[in-house]
PDB file of N, CA and C in Angstrom:
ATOM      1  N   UNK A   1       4.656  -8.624   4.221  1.00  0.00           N
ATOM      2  CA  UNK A   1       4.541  -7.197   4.023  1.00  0.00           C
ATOM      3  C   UNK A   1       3.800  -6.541   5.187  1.00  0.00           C
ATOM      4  N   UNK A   2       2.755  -7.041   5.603  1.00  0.00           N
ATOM      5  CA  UNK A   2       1.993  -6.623   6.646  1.00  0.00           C
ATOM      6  C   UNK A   2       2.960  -6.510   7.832  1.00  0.00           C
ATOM      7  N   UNK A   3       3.759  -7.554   8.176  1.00  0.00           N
ATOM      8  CA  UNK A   3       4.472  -7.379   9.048  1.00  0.00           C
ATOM      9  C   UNK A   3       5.275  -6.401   9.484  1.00  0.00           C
ATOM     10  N   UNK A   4       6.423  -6.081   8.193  1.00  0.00           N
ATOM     11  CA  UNK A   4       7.167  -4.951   8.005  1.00  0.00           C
ATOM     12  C   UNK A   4       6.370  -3.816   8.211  1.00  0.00           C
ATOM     13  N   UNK A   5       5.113  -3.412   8.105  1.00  0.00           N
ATOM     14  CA  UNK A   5       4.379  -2.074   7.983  1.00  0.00           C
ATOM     15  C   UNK A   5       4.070  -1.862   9.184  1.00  0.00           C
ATOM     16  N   UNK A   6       3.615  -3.121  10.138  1.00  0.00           N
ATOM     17  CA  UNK A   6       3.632  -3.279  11.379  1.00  0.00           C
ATOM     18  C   UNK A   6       4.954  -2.557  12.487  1.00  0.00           C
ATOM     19  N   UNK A   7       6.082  -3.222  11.872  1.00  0.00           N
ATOM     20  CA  UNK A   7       7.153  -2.789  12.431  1.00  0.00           C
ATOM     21  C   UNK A   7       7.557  -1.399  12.395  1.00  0.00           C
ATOM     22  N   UNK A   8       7.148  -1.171  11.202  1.00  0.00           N
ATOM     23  CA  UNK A   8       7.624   0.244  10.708  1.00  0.00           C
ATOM     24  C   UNK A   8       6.699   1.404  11.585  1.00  0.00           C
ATOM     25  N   UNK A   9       5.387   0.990  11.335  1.00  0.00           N
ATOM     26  CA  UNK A   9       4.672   1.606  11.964  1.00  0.00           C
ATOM     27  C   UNK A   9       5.158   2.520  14.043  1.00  0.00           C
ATOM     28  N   UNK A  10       5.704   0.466  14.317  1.00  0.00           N
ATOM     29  CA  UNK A  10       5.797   1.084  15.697  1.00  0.00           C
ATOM     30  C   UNK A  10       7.126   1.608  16.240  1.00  0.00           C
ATOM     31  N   UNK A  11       8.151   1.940  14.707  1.00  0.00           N
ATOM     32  CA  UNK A  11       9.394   2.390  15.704  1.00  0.00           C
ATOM     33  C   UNK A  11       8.744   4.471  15.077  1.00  0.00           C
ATOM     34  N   UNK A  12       8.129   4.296  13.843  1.00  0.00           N
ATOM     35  CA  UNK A  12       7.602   5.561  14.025  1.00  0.00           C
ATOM     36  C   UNK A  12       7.282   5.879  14.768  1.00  0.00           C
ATOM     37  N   UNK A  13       6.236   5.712  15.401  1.00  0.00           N
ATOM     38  CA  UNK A  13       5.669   6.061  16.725  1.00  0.00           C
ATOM     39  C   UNK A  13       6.409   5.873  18.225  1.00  0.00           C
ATOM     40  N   UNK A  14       7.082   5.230  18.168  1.00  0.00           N
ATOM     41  CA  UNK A  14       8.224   5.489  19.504  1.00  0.00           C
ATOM     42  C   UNK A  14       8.939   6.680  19.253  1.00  0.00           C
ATOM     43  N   UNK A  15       9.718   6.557  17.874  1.00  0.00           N
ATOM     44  CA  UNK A  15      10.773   7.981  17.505  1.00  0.00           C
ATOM     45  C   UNK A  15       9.485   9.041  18.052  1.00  0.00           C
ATOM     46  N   UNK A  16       8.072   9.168  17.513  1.00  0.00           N
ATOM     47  CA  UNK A  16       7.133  10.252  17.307  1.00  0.00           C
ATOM     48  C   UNK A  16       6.943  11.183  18.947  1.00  0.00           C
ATOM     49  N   UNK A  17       6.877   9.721  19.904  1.00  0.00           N
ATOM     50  CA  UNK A  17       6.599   9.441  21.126  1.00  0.00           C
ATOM     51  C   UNK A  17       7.444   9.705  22.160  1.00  0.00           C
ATOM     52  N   UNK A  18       8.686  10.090  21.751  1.00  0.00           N
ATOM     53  CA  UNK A  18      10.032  10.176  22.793  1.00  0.00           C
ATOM     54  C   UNK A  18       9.796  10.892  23.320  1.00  0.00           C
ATOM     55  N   UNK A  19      10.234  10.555  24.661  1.00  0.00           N
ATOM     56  CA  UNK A  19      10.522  11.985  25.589  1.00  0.00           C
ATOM     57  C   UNK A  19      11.733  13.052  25.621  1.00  0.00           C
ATOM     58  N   UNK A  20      12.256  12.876  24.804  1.00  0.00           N
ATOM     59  CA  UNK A  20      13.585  13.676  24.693  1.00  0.00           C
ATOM     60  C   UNK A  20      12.855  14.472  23.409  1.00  0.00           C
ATOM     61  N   UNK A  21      13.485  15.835  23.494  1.00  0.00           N
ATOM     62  CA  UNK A  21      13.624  16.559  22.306  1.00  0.00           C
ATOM     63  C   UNK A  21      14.688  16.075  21.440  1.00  0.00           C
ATOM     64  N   UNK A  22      14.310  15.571  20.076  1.00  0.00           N
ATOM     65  CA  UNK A  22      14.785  14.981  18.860  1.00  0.00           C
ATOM     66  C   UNK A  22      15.350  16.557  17.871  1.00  0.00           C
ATOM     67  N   UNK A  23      15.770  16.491  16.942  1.00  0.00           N
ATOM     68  CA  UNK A  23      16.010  17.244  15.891  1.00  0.00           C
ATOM     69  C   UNK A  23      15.049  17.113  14.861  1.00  0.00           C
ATOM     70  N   UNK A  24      14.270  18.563  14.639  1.00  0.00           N
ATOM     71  CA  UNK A  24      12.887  18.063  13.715  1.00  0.00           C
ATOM     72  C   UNK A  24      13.296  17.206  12.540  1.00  0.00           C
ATOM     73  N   UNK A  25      14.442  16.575  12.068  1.00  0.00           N
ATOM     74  CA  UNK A  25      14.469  16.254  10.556  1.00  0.00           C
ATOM     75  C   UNK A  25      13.968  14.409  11.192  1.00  0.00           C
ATOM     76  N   UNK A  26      14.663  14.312  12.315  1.00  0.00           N
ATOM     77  CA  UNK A  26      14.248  13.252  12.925  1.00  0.00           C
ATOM     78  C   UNK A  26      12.692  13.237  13.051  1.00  0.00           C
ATOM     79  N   UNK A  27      12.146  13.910  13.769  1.00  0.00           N
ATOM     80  CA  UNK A  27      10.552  13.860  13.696  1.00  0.00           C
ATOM     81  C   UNK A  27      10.280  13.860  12.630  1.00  0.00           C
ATOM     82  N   UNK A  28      10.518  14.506  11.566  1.00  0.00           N
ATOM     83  CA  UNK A  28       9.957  14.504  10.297  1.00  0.00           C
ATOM     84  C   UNK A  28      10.159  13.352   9.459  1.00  0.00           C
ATOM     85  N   UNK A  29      11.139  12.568   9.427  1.00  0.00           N
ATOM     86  CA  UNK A  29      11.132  11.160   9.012  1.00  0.00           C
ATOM     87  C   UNK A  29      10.379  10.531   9.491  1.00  0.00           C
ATOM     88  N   UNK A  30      10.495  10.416  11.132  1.00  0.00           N
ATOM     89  CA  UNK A  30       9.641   9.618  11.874  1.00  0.00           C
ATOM     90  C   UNK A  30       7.706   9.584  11.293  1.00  0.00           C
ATOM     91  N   UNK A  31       7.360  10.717  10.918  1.00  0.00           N
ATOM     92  CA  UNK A  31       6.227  10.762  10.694  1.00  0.00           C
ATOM     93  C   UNK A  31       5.228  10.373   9.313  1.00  0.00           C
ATOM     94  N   UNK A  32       6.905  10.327   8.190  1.00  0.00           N
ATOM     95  CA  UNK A  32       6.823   9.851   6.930  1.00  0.00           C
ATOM     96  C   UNK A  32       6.597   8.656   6.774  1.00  0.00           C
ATOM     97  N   UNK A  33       7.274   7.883   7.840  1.00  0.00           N
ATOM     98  CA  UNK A  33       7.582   6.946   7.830  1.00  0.00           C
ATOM     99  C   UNK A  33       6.277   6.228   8.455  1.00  0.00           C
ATOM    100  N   UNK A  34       5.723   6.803   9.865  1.00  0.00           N
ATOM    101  CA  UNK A  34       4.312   5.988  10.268  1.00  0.00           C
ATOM    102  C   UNK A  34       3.345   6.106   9.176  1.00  0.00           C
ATOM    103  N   UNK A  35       3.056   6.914   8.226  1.00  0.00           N
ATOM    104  CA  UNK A  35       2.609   7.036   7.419  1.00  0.00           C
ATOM    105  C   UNK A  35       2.433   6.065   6.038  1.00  0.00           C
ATOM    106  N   UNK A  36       3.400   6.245   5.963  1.00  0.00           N
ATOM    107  CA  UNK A  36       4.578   5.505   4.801  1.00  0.00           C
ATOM    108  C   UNK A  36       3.394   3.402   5.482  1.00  0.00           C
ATOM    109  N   UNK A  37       4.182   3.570   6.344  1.00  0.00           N
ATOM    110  CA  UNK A  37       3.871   2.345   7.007  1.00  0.00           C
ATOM    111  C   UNK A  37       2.575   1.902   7.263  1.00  0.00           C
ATOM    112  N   UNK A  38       1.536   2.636   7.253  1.00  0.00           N
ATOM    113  CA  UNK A  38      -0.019   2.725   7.302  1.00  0.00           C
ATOM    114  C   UNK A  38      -0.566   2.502   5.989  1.00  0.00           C
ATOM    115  N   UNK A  39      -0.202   3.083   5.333  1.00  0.00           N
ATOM    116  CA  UNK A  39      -0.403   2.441   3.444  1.00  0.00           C
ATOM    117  C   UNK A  39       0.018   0.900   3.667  1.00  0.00           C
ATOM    118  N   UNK A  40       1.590   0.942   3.473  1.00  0.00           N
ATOM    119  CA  UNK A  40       1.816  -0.619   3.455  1.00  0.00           C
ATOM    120  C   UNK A  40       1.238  -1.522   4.133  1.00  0.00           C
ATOM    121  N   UNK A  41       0.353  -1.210   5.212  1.00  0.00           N
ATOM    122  CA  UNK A  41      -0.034  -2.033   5.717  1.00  0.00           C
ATOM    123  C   UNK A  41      -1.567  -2.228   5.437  1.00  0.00           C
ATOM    124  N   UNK A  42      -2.071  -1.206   5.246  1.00  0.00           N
ATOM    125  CA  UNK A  42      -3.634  -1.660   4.393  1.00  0.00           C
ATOM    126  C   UNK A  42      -3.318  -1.809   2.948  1.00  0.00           C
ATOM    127  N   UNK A  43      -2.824  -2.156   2.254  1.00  0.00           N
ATOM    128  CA  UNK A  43      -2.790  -2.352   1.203  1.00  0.00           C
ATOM    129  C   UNK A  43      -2.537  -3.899   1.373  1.00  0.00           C
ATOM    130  N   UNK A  44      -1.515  -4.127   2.144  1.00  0.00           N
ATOM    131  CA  UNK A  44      -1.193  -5.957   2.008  1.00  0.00           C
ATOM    132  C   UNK A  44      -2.481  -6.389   3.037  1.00  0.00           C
ATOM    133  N   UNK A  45      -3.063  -5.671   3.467  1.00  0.00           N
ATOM    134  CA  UNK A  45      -4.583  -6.313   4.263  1.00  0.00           C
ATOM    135  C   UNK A  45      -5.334  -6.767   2.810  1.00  0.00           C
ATOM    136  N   UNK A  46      -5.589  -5.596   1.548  1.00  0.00           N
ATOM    137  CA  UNK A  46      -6.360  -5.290   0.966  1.00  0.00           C
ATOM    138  C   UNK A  46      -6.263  -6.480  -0.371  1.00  0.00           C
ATOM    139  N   UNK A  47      -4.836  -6.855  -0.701  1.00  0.00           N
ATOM    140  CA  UNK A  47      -4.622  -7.609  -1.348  1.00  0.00           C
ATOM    141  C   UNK A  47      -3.799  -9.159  -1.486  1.00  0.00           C
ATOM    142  N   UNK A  48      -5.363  -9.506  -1.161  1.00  0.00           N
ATOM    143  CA  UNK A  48      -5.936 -11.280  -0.940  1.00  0.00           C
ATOM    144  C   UNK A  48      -6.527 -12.058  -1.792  1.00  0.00           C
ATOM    145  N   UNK A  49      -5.842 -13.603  -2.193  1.00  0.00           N
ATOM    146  CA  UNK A  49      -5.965 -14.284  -3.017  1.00  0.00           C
ATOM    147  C   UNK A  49      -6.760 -14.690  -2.388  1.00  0.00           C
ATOM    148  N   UNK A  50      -8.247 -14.678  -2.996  1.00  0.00           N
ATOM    149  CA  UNK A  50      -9.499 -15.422  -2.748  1.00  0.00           C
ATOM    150  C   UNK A  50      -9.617 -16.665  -2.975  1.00  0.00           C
ATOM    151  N   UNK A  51      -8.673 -17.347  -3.930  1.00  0.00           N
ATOM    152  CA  UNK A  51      -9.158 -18.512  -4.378  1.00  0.00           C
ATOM    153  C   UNK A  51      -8.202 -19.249  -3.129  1.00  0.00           C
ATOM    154  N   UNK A  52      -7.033 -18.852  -2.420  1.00  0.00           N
ATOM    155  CA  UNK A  52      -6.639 -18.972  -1.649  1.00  0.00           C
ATOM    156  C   UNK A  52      -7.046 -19.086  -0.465  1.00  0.00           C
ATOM    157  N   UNK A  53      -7.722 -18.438  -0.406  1.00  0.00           N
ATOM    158  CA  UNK A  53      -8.704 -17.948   0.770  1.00  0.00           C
ATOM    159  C   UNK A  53      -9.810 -19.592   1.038  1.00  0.00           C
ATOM    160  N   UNK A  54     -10.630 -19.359   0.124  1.00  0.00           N
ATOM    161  CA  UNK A  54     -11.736 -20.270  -0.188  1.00  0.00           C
ATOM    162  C   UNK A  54     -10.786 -22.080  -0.067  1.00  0.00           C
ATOM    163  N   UNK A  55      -9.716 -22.160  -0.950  1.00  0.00           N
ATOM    164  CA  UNK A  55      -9.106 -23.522  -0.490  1.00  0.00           C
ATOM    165  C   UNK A  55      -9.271 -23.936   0.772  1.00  0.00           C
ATOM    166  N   UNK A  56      -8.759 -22.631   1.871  1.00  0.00           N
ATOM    167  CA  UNK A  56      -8.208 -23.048   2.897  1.00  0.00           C
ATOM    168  C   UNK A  56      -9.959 -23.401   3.994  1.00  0.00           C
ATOM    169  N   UNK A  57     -10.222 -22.941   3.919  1.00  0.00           N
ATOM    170  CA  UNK A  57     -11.357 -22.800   4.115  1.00  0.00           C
ATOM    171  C   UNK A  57     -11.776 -24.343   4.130  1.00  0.00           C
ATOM    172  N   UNK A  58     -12.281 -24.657   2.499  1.00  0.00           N
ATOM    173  CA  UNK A  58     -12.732 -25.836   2.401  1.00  0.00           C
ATOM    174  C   UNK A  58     -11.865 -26.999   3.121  1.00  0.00           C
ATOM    175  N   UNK A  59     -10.537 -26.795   3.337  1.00  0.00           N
ATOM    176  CA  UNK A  59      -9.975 -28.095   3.817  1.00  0.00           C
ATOM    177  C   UNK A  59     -10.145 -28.368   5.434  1.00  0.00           C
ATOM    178  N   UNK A  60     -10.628 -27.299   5.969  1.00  0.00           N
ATOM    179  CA  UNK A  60     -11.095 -26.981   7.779  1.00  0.00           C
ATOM    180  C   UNK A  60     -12.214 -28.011   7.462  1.00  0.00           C
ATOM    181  N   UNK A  61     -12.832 -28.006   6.432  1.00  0.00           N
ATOM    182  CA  UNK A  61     -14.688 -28.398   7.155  1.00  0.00           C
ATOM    183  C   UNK A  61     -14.430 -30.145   6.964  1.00  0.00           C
TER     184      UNK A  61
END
């Protein structure tokens, strides 16, 4: 998921970023969408299996 939000994130910001004049409905997706993509992506930061976490952990030491 993080990934995808990642991705999403950076074709928003290219569309956002162009040097050509776009058609605002285009910008206006584009901006829903970096948006859109900034949630998804702190949210799958935000939700982490601890006990998961802690396994992996213990099997390093």
């Amino acid at each position: 998921m993080r990934t995808i939000g990642l991705v999403m994130a950076a074709v928003g910001s290219c569309v956002l970023t162009a040097p050509v004049t776009l058609p605002a409905v285009v910008v206006t997706v584009a901006g829903y969408l970096t948006v859109a993509a900034g949630v998804l992506t702190a949210v799958s930061q935000v939700t982490v299996d601890e006990q998961k976490v802690k396994r992996k952990g213990d099997s390093n030491e």
